[in-house]
Protein backbone atom coordinates (compact mmCIF):
# COMPACT_ATOMS: atom_id res chain seq x y z
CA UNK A 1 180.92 130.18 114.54
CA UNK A 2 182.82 127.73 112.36
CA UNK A 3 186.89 126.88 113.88
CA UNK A 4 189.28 125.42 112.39
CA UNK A 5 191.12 122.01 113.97
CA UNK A 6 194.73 121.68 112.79
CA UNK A 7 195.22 117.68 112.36
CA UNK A 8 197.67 115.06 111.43
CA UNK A 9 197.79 114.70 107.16
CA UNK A 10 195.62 112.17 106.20
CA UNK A 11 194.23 111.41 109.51
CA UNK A 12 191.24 113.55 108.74
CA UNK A 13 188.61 111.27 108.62
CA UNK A 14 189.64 110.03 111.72
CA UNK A 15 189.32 112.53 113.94
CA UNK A 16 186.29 113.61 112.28
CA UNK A 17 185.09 109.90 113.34
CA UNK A 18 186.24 110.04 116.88
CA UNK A 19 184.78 113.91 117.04
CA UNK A 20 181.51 112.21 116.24
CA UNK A 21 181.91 109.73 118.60
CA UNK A 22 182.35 112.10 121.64
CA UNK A 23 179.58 113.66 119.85
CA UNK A 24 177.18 111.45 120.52
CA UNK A 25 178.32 110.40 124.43
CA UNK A 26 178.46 114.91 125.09
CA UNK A 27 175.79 116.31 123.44
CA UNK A 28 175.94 119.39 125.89
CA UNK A 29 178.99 120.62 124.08
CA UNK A 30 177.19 122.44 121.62
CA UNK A 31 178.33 121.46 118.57
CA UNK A 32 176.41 121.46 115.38
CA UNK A 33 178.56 120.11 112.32
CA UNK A 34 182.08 119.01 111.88
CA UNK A 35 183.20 118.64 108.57
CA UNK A 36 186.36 118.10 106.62
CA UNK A 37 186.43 118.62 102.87
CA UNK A 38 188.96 116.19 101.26
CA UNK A 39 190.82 118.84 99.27
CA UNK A 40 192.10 120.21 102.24
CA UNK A 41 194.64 118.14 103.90
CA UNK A 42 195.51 118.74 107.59
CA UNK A 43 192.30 120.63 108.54
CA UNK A 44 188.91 119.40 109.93
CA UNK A 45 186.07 122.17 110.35
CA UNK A 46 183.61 122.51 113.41
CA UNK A 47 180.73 124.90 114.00
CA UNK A 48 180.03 125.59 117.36
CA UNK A 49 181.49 127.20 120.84
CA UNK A 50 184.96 127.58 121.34
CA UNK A 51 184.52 126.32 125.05
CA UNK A 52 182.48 123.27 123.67
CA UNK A 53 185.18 122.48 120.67
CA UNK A 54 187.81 122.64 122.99
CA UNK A 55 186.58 120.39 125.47
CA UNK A 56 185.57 118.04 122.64
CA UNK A 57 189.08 117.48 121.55
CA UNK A 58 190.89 117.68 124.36
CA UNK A 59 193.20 114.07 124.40
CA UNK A 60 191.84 113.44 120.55
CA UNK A 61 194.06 111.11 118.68
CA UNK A 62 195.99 113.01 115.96
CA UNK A 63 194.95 116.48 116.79
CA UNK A 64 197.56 119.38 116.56
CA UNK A 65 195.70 122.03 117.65
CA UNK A 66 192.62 124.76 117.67
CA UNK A 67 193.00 128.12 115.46
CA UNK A 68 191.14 130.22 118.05
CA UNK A 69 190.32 132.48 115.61
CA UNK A 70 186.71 131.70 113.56
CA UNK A 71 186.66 131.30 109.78
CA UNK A 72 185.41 134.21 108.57
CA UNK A 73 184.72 133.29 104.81
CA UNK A 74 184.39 129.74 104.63
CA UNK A 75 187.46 128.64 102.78
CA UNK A 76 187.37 131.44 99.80
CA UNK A 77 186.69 130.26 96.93
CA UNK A 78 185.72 126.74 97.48
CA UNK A 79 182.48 125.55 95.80
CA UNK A 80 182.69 122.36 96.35
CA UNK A 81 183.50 121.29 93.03
């Protein structure tokens, strides 16, 4: 399932960084992709558990939070262009 990470505007990129980071120490946590796309400010996407994404940001720099609840249709209408 894909959550969503509520972050600190315009600190995006690095959480995203130190997400990878952990990423690479944790492997076990089960987490496949974490993206962030740069029209949406504040947000930074993560497929995987909810035990394993919550683990993997727990003390992250410039986190606010985990919406517990999966995206359902990834970002409506976005295309990417």
């Amino acid at each position: 399932m894909i959550y969503t990470i509520r972050t600190t505007t315009g600190r995006e990129d690095i959480v995203v960084d130190l997400l990878e980071s952990r990423l690479r120490m944790e492997q076990e946590l089960g987490i496949k992709c974490v993206f962030h796309p740069a029209e949406i400010k504040g947000y930074v996407f993560v497929e995987g558990s909810l035990a394993g994404i919550h683990k993997a940001i727990a003390g992250l720099m410039h986190v606010k939070g985990l919406m517990e609840k999966p995206v359902m249709n990834l970002i409506s209408g976005y295309h990417g262009y």
